[in-house]
PDB file of N, CA and C in Angstrom:
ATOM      1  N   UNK A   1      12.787  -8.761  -4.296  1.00  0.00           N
ATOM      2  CA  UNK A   1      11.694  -9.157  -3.414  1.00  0.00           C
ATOM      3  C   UNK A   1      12.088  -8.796  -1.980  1.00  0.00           C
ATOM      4  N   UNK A   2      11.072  -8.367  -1.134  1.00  0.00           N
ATOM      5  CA  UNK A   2      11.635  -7.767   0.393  1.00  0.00           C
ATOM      6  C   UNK A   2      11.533  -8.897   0.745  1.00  0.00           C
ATOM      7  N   UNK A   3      11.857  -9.122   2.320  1.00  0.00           N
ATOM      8  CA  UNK A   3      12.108  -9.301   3.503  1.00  0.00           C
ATOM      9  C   UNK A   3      10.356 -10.235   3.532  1.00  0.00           C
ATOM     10  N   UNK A   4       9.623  -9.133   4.031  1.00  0.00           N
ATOM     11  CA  UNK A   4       8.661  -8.930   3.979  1.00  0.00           C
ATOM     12  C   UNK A   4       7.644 -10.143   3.072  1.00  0.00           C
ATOM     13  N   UNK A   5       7.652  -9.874   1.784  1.00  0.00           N
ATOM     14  CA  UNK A   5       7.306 -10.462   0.782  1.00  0.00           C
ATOM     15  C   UNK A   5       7.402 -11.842   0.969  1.00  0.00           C
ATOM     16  N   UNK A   6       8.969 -12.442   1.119  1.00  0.00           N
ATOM     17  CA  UNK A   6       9.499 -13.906   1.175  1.00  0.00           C
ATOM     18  C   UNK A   6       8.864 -14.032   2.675  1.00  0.00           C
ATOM     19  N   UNK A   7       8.795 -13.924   3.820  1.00  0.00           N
ATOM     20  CA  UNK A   7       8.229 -14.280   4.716  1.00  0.00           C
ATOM     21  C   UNK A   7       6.549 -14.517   4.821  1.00  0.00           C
ATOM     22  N   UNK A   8       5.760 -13.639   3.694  1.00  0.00           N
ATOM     23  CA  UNK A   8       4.487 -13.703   3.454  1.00  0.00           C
ATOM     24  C   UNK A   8       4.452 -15.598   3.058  1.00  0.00           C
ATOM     25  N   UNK A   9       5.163 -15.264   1.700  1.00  0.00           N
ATOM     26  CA  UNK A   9       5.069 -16.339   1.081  1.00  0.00           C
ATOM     27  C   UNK A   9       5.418 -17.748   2.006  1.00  0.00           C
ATOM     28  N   UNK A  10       6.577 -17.697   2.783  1.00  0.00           N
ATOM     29  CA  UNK A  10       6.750 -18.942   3.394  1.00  0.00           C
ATOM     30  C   UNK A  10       5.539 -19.003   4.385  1.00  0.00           C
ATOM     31  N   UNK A  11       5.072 -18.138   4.955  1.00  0.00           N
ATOM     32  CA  UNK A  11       3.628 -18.375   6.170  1.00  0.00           C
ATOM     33  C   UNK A  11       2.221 -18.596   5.023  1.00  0.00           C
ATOM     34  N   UNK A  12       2.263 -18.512   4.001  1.00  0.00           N
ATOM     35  CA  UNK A  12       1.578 -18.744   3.104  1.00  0.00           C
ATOM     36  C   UNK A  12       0.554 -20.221   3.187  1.00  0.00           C
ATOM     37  N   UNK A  13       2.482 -20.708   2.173  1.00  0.00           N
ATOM     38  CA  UNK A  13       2.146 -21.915   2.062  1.00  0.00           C
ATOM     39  C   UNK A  13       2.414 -23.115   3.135  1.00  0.00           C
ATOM     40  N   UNK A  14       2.572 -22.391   4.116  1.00  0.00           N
ATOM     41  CA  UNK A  14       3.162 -23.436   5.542  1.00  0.00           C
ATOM     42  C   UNK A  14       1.342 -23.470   5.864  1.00  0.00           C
ATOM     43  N   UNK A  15       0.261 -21.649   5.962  1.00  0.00           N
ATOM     44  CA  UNK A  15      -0.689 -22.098   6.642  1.00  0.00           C
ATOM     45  C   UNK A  15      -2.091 -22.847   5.082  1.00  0.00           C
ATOM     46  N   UNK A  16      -1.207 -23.208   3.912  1.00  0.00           N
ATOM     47  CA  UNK A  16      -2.239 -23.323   3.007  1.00  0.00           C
ATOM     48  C   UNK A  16      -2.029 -25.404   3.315  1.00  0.00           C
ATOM     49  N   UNK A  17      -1.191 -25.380   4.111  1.00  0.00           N
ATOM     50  CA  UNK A  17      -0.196 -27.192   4.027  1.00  0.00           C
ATOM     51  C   UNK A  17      -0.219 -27.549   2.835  1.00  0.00           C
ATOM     52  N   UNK A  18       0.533 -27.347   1.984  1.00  0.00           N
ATOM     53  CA  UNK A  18       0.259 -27.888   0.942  1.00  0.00           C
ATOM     54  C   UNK A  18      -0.584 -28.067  -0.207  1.00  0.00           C
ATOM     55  N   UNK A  19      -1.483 -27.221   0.067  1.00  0.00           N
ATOM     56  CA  UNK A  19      -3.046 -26.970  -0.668  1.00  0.00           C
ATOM     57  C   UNK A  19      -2.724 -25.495  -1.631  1.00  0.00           C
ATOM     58  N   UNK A  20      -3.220 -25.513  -2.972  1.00  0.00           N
ATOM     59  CA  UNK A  20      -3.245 -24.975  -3.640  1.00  0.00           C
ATOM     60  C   UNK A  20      -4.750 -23.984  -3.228  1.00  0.00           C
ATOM     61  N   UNK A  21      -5.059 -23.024  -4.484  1.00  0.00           N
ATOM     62  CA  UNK A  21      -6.093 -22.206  -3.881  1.00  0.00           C
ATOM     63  C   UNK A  21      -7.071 -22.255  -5.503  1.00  0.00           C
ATOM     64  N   UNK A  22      -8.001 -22.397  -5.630  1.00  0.00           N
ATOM     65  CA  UNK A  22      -8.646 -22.720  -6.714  1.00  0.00           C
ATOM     66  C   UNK A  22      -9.250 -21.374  -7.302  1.00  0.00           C
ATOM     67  N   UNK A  23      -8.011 -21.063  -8.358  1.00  0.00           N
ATOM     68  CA  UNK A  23      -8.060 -19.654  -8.820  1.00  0.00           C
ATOM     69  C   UNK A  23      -7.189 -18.987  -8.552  1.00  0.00           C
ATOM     70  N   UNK A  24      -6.331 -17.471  -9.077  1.00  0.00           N
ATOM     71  CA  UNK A  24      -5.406 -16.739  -8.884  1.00  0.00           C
ATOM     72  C   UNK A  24      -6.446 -15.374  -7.690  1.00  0.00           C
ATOM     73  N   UNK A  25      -5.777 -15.299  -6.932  1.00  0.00           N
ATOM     74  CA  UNK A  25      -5.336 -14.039  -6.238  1.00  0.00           C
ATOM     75  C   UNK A  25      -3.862 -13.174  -6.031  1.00  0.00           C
ATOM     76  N   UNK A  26      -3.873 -11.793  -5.727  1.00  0.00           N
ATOM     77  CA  UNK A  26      -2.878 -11.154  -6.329  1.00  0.00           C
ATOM     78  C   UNK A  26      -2.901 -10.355  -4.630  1.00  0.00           C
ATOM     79  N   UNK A  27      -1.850 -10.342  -3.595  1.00  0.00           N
ATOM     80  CA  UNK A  27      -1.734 -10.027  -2.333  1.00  0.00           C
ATOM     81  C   UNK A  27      -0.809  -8.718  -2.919  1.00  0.00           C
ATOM     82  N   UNK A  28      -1.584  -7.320  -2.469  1.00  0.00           N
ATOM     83  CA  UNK A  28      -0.441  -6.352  -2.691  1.00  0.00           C
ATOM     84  C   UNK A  28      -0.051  -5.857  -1.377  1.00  0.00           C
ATOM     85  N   UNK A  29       1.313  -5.999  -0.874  1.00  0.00           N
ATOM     86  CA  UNK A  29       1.276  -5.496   0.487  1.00  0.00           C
ATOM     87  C   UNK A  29       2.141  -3.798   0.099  1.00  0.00           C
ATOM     88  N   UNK A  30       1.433  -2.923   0.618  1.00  0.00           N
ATOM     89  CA  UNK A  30       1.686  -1.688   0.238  1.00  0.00           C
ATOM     90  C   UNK A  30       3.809  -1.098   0.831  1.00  0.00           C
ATOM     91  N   UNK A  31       4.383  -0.774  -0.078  1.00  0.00           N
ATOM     92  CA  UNK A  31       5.746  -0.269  -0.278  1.00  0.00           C
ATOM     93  C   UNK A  31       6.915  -1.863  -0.060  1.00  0.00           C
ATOM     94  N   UNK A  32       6.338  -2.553  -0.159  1.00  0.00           N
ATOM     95  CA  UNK A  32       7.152  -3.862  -0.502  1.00  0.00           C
ATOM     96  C   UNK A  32       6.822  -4.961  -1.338  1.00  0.00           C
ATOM     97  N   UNK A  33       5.662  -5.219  -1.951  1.00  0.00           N
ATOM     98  CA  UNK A  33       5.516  -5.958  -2.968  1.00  0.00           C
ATOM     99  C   UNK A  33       4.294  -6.745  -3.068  1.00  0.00           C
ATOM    100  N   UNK A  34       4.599  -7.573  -3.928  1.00  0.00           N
ATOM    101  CA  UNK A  34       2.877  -9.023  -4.305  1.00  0.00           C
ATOM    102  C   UNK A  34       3.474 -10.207  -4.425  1.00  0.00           C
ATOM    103  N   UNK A  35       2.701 -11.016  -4.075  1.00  0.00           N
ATOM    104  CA  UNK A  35       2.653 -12.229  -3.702  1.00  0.00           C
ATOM    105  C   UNK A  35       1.321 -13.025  -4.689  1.00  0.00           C
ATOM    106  N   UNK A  36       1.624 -14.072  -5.644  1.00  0.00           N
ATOM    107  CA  UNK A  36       0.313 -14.664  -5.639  1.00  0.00           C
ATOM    108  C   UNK A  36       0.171 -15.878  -5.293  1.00  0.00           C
ATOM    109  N   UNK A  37      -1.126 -16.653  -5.219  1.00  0.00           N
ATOM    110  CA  UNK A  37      -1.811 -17.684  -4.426  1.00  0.00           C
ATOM    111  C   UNK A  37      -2.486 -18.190  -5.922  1.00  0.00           C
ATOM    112  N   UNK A  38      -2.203 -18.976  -6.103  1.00  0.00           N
ATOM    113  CA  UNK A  38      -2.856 -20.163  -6.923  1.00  0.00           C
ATOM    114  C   UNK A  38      -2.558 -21.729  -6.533  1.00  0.00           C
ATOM    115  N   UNK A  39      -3.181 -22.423  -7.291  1.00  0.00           N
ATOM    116  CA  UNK A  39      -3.318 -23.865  -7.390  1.00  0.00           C
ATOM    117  C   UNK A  39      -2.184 -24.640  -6.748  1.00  0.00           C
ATOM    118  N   UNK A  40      -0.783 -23.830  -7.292  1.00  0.00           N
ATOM    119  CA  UNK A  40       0.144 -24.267  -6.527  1.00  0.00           C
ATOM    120  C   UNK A  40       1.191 -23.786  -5.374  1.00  0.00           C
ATOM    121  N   UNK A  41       0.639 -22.905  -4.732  1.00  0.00           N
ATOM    122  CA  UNK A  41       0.498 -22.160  -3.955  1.00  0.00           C
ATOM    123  C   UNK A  41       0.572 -20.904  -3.785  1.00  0.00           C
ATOM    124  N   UNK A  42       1.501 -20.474  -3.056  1.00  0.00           N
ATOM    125  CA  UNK A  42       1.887 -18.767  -2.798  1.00  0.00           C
ATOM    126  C   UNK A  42       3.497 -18.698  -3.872  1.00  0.00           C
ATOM    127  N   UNK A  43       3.685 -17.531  -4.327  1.00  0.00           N
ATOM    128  CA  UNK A  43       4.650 -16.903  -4.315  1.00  0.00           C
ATOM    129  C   UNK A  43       4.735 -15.515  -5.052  1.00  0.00           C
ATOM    130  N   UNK A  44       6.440 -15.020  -5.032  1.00  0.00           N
ATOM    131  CA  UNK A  44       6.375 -13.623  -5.222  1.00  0.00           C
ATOM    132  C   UNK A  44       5.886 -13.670  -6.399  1.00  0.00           C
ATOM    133  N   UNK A  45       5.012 -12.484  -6.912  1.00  0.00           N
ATOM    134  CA  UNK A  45       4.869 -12.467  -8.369  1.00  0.00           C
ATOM    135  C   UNK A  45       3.956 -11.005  -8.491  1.00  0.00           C
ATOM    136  N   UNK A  46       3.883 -10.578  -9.660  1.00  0.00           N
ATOM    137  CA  UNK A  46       2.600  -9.657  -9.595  1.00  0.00           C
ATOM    138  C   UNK A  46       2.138  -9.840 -11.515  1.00  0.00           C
ATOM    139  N   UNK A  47       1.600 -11.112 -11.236  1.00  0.00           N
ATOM    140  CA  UNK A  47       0.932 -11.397 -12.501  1.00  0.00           C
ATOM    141  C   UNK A  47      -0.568 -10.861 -12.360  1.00  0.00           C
ATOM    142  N   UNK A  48      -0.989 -11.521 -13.769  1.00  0.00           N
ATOM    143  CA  UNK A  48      -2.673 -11.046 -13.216  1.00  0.00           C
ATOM    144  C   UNK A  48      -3.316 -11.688 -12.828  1.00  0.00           C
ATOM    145  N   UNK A  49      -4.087 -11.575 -11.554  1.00  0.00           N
ATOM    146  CA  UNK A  49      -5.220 -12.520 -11.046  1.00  0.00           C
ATOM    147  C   UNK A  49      -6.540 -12.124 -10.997  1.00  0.00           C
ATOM    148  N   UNK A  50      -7.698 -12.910 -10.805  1.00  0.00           N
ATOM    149  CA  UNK A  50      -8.832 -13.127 -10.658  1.00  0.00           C
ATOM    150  C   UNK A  50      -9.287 -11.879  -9.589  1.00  0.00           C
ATOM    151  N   UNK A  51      -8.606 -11.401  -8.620  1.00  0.00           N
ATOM    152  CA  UNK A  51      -8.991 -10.798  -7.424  1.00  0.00           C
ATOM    153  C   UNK A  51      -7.651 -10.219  -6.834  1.00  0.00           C
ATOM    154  N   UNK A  52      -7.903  -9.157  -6.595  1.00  0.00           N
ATOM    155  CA  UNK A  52      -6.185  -8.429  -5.949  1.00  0.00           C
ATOM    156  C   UNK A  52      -6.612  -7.986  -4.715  1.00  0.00           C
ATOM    157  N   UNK A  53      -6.420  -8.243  -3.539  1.00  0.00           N
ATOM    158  CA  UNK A  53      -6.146  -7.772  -2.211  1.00  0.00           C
ATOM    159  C   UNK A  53      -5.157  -6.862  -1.525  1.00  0.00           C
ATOM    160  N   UNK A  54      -5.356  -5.513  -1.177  1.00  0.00           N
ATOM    161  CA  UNK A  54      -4.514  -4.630  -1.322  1.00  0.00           C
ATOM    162  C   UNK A  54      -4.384  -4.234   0.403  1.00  0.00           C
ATOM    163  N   UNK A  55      -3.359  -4.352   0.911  1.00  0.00           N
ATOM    164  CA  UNK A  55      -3.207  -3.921   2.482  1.00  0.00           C
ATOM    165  C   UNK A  55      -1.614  -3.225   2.437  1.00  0.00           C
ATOM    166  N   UNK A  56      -1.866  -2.494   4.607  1.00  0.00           N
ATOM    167  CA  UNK A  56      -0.015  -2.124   4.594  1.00  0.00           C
ATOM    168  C   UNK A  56       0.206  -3.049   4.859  1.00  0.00           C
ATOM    169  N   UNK A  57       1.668  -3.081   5.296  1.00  0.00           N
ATOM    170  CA  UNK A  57       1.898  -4.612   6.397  1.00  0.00           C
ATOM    171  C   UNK A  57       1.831  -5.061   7.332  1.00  0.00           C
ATOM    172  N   UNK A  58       1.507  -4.018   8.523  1.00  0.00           N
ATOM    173  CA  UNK A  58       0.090  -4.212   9.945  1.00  0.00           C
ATOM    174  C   UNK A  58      -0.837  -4.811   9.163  1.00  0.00           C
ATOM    175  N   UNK A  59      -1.665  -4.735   8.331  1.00  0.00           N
ATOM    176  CA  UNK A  59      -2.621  -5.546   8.363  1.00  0.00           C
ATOM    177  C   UNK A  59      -2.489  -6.443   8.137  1.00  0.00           C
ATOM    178  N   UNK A  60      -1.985  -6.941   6.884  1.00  0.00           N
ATOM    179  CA  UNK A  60      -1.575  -8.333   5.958  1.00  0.00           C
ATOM    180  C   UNK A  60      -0.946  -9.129   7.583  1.00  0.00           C
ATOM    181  N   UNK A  61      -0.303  -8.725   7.636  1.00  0.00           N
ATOM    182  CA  UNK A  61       0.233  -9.827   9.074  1.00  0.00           C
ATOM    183  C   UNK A  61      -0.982  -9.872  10.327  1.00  0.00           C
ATOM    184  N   UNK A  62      -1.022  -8.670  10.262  1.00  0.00           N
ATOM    185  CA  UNK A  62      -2.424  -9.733  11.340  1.00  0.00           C
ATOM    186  C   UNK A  62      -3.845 -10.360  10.902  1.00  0.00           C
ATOM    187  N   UNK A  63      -4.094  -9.867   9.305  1.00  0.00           N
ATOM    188  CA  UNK A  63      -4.696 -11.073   8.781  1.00  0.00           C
ATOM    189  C   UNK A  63      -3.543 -12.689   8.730  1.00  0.00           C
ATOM    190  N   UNK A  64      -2.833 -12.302   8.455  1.00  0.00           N
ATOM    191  CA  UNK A  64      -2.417 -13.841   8.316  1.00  0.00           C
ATOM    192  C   UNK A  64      -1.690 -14.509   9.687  1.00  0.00           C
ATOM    193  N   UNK A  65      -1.997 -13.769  10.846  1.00  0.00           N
ATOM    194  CA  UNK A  65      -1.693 -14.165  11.989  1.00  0.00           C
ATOM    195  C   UNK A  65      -3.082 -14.897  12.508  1.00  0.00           C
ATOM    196  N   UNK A  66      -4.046 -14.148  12.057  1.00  0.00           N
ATOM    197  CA  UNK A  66      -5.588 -14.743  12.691  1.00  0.00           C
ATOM    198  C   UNK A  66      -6.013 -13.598  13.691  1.00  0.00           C
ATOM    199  N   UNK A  67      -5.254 -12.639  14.289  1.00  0.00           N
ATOM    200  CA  UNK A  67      -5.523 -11.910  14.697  1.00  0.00           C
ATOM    201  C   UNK A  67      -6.964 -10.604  14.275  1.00  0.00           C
ATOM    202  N   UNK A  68      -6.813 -10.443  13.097  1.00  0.00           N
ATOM    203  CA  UNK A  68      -7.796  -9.764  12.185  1.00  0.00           C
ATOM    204  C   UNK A  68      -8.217 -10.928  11.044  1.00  0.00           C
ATOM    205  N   UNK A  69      -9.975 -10.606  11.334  1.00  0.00           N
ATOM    206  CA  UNK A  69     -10.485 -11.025  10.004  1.00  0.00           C
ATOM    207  C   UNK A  69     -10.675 -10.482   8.743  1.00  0.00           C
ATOM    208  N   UNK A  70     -10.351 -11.254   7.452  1.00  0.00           N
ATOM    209  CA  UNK A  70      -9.776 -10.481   6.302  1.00  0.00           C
ATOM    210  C   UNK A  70     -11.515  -9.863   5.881  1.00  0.00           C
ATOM    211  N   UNK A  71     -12.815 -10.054   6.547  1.00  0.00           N
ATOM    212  CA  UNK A  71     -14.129  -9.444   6.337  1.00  0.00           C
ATOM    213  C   UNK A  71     -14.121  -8.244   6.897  1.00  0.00           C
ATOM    214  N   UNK A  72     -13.536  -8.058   8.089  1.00  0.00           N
ATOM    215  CA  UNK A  72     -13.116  -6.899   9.281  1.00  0.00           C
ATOM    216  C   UNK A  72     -11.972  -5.925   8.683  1.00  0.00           C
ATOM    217  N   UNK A  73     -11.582  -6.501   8.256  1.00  0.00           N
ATOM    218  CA  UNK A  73     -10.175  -5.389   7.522  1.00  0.00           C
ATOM    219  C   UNK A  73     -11.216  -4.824   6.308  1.00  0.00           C
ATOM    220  N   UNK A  74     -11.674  -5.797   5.799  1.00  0.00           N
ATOM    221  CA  UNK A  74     -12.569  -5.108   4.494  1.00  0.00           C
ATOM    222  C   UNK A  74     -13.071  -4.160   4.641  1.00  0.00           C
ATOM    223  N   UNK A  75     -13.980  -4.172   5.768  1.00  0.00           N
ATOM    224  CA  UNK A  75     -15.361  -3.326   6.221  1.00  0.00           C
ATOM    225  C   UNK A  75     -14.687  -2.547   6.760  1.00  0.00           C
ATOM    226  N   UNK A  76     -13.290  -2.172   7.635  1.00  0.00           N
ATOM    227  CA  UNK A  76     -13.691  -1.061   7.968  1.00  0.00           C
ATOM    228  C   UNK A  76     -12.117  -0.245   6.997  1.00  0.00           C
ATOM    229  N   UNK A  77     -11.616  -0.929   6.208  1.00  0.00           N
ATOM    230  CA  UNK A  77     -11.515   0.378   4.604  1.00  0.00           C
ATOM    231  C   UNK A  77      -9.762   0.089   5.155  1.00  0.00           C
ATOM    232  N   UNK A  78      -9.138  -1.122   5.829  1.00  0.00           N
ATOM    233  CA  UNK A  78      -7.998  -1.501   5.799  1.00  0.00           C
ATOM    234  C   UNK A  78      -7.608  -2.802   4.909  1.00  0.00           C
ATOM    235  N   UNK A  79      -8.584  -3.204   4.585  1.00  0.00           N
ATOM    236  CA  UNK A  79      -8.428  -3.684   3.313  1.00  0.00           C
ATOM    237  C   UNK A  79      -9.011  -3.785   2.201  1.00  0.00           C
ATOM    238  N   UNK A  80      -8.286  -3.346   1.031  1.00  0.00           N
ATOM    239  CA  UNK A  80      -8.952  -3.257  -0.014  1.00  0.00           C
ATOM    240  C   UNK A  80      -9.259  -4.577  -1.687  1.00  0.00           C
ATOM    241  N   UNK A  81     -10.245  -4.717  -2.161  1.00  0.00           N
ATOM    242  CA  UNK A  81     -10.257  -5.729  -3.139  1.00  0.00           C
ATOM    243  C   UNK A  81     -10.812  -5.133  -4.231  1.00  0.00           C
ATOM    244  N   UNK A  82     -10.041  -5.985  -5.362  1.00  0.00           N
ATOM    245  CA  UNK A  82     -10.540  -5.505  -6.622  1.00  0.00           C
ATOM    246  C   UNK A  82     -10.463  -6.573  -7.633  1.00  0.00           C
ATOM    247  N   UNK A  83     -11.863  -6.861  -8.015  1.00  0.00           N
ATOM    248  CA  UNK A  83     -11.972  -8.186  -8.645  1.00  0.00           C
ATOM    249  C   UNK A  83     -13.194  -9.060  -8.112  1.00  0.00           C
ATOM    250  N   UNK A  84     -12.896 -10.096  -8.690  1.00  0.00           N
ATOM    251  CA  UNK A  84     -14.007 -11.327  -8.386  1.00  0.00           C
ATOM    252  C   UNK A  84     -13.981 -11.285  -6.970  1.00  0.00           C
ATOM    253  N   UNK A  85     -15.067 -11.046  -6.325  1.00  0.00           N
ATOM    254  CA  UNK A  85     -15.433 -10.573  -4.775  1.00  0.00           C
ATOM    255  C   UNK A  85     -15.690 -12.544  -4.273  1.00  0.00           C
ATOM    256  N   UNK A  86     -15.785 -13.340  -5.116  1.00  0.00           N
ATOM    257  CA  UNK A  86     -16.526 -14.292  -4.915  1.00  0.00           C
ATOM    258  C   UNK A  86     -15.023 -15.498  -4.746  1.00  0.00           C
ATOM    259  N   UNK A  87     -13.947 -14.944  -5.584  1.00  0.00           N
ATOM    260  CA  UNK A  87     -12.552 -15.484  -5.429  1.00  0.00           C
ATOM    261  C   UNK A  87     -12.179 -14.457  -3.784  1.00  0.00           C
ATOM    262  N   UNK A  88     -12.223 -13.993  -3.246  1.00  0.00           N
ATOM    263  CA  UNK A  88     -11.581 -12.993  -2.350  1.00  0.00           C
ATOM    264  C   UNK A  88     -12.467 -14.417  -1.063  1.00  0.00           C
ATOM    265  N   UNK A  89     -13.649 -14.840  -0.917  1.00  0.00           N
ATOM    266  CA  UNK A  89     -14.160 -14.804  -0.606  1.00  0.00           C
ATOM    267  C   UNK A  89     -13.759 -16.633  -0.009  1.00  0.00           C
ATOM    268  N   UNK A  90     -13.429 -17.394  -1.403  1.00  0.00           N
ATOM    269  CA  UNK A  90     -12.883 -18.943  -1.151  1.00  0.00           C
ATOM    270  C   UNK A  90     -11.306 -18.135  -0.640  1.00  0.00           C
ATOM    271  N   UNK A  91     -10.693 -17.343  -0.575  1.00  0.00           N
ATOM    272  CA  UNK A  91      -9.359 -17.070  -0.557  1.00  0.00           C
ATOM    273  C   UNK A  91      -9.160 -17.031   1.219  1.00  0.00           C
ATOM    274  N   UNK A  92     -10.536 -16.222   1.385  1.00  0.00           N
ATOM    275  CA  UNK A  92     -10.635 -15.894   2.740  1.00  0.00           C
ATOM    276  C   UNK A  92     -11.135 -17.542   3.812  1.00  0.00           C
ATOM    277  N   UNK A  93     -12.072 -18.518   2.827  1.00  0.00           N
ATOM    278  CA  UNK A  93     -12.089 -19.417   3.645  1.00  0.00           C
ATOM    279  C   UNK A  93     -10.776 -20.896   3.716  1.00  0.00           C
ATOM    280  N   UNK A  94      -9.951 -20.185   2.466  1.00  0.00           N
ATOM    281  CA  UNK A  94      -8.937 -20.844   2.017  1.00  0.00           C
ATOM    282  C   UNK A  94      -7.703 -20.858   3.727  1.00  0.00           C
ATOM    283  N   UNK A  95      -7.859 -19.440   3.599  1.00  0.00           N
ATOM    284  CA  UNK A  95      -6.888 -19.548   4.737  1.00  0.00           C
ATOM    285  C   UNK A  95      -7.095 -19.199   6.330  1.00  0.00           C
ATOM    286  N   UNK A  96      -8.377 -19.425   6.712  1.00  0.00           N
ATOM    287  CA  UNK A  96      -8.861 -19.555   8.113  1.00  0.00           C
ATOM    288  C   UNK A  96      -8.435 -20.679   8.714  1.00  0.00           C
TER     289      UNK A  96
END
Protein backbone atom coordinates (compact mmCIF):
# COMPACT_ATOMS: atom_id res chain seq x y z
CA UNK A 1 0.00 0.00 0.00
CA UNK A 2 1.63 3.61 -0.85
CA UNK A 3 2.25 6.47 1.08
CA UNK A 4 -0.41 7.96 -0.64
CA UNK A 5 -3.13 5.36 -0.18
CA UNK A 6 -2.63 5.14 3.88
CA UNK A 7 -2.88 8.91 4.09
CA UNK A 8 -6.19 8.83 1.86
CA UNK A 9 -7.50 6.45 4.22
CA UNK A 10 -6.53 8.20 7.52
CA UNK A 11 -8.18 11.78 6.02
CA UNK A 12 -10.96 9.49 5.15
CA UNK A 13 -12.14 8.39 8.13
CA UNK A 14 -10.94 11.43 10.32
CA UNK A 15 -13.35 13.62 7.63
CA UNK A 16 -16.23 10.66 7.68
CA UNK A 17 -15.86 11.09 12.14
CA UNK A 18 -16.65 8.03 12.61
CA UNK A 19 -19.54 7.48 10.22
CA UNK A 20 -19.69 4.67 8.00
CA UNK A 21 -21.00 5.24 4.29
CA UNK A 22 -24.21 3.33 3.37
CA UNK A 23 -22.98 1.08 0.61
CA UNK A 24 -19.47 0.15 -0.92
CA UNK A 25 -17.49 2.59 -3.03
CA UNK A 26 -14.17 1.69 -4.61
CA UNK A 27 -11.57 5.13 -4.70
CA UNK A 28 -8.98 4.31 -7.51
CA UNK A 29 -6.24 6.80 -7.21
CA UNK A 30 -4.31 6.35 -10.50
CA UNK A 31 -0.37 4.60 -10.14
CA UNK A 32 -0.78 4.04 -6.34
CA UNK A 33 -3.78 2.23 -5.41
CA UNK A 34 -7.75 1.83 -3.90
CA UNK A 35 -9.15 2.54 -1.04
CA UNK A 36 -12.75 1.46 -0.04
CA UNK A 37 -15.53 3.32 1.94
CA UNK A 38 -18.21 1.32 3.45
CA UNK A 39 -20.33 1.09 6.55
CA UNK A 40 -17.30 0.87 8.45
CA UNK A 41 -15.36 3.17 6.99
CA UNK A 42 -12.37 3.78 4.64
CA UNK A 43 -9.63 1.45 3.94
CA UNK A 44 -7.00 -0.01 1.60
CA UNK A 45 -8.68 -2.57 -0.42
CA UNK A 46 -9.75 -3.11 -4.04
CA UNK A 47 -12.76 -5.34 -3.50
CA UNK A 48 -15.89 -4.93 -5.40
CA UNK A 49 -18.10 -2.06 -4.89
CA UNK A 50 -21.34 -0.58 -5.80
CA UNK A 51 -19.56 2.50 -7.61
CA UNK A 52 -15.72 3.00 -8.41
CA UNK A 53 -14.34 6.53 -8.56
CA UNK A 54 -11.33 6.82 -10.61
CA UNK A 55 -8.83 10.03 -10.28
CA UNK A 56 -4.72 11.03 -10.33
CA UNK A 57 -3.65 12.22 -7.09
CA UNK A 58 -4.02 16.14 -7.80
CA UNK A 59 -7.37 15.49 -7.91
CA UNK A 60 -8.36 12.94 -5.23
CA UNK A 61 -6.57 15.39 -2.78
CA UNK A 62 -8.16 18.35 -3.72
CA UNK A 63 -11.41 16.64 -3.74
CA UNK A 64 -10.79 15.56 -0.35
CA UNK A 65 -9.27 18.85 0.66
CA UNK A 66 -12.65 20.71 -0.37
CA UNK A 67 -10.81 22.54 -2.67
CA UNK A 68 -12.54 20.79 -5.84
CA UNK A 69 -16.00 19.56 -6.07
CA UNK A 70 -16.21 15.80 -6.68
CA UNK A 71 -19.48 17.14 -9.43
CA UNK A 72 -16.68 19.58 -10.97
CA UNK A 73 -14.01 16.98 -11.30
CA UNK A 74 -16.79 14.81 -12.89
CA UNK A 75 -17.93 17.27 -15.47
CA UNK A 76 -15.02 18.37 -16.62
CA UNK A 77 -13.49 14.48 -17.39
CA UNK A 78 -10.95 14.59 -14.09
CA UNK A 79 -12.97 12.40 -12.58
CA UNK A 80 -14.17 9.38 -13.56
CA UNK A 81 -17.24 6.85 -12.22
CA UNK A 82 -18.37 3.62 -12.94
CA UNK A 83 -21.33 2.18 -11.34
CA UNK A 84 -24.36 3.12 -9.33
CA UNK A 85 -24.23 6.97 -10.20
CA UNK A 86 -26.81 7.25 -7.32
CA UNK A 87 -24.07 5.58 -4.64
CA UNK A 88 -21.29 8.17 -6.14
CA UNK A 89 -23.79 10.65 -5.39
CA UNK A 90 -24.63 9.83 -1.18
CA UNK A 91 -20.64 9.29 -1.33
CA UNK A 92 -20.29 12.79 -2.56
CA UNK A 93 -22.80 14.17 0.12
CA UNK A 94 -21.18 11.70 2.54
CA UNK A 95 -18.09 13.63 2.53
CA UNK A 96 -18.83 17.45 2.09
Amino acid sequence: MSDTVSAAVAALNEKMDGQGFEGTAKFVIEDEGSLIIDESGARAGDDEAEVTLSADQDTFQSILSGETDPTSAFMSGKLTVDGDMQAAMRLAQALA
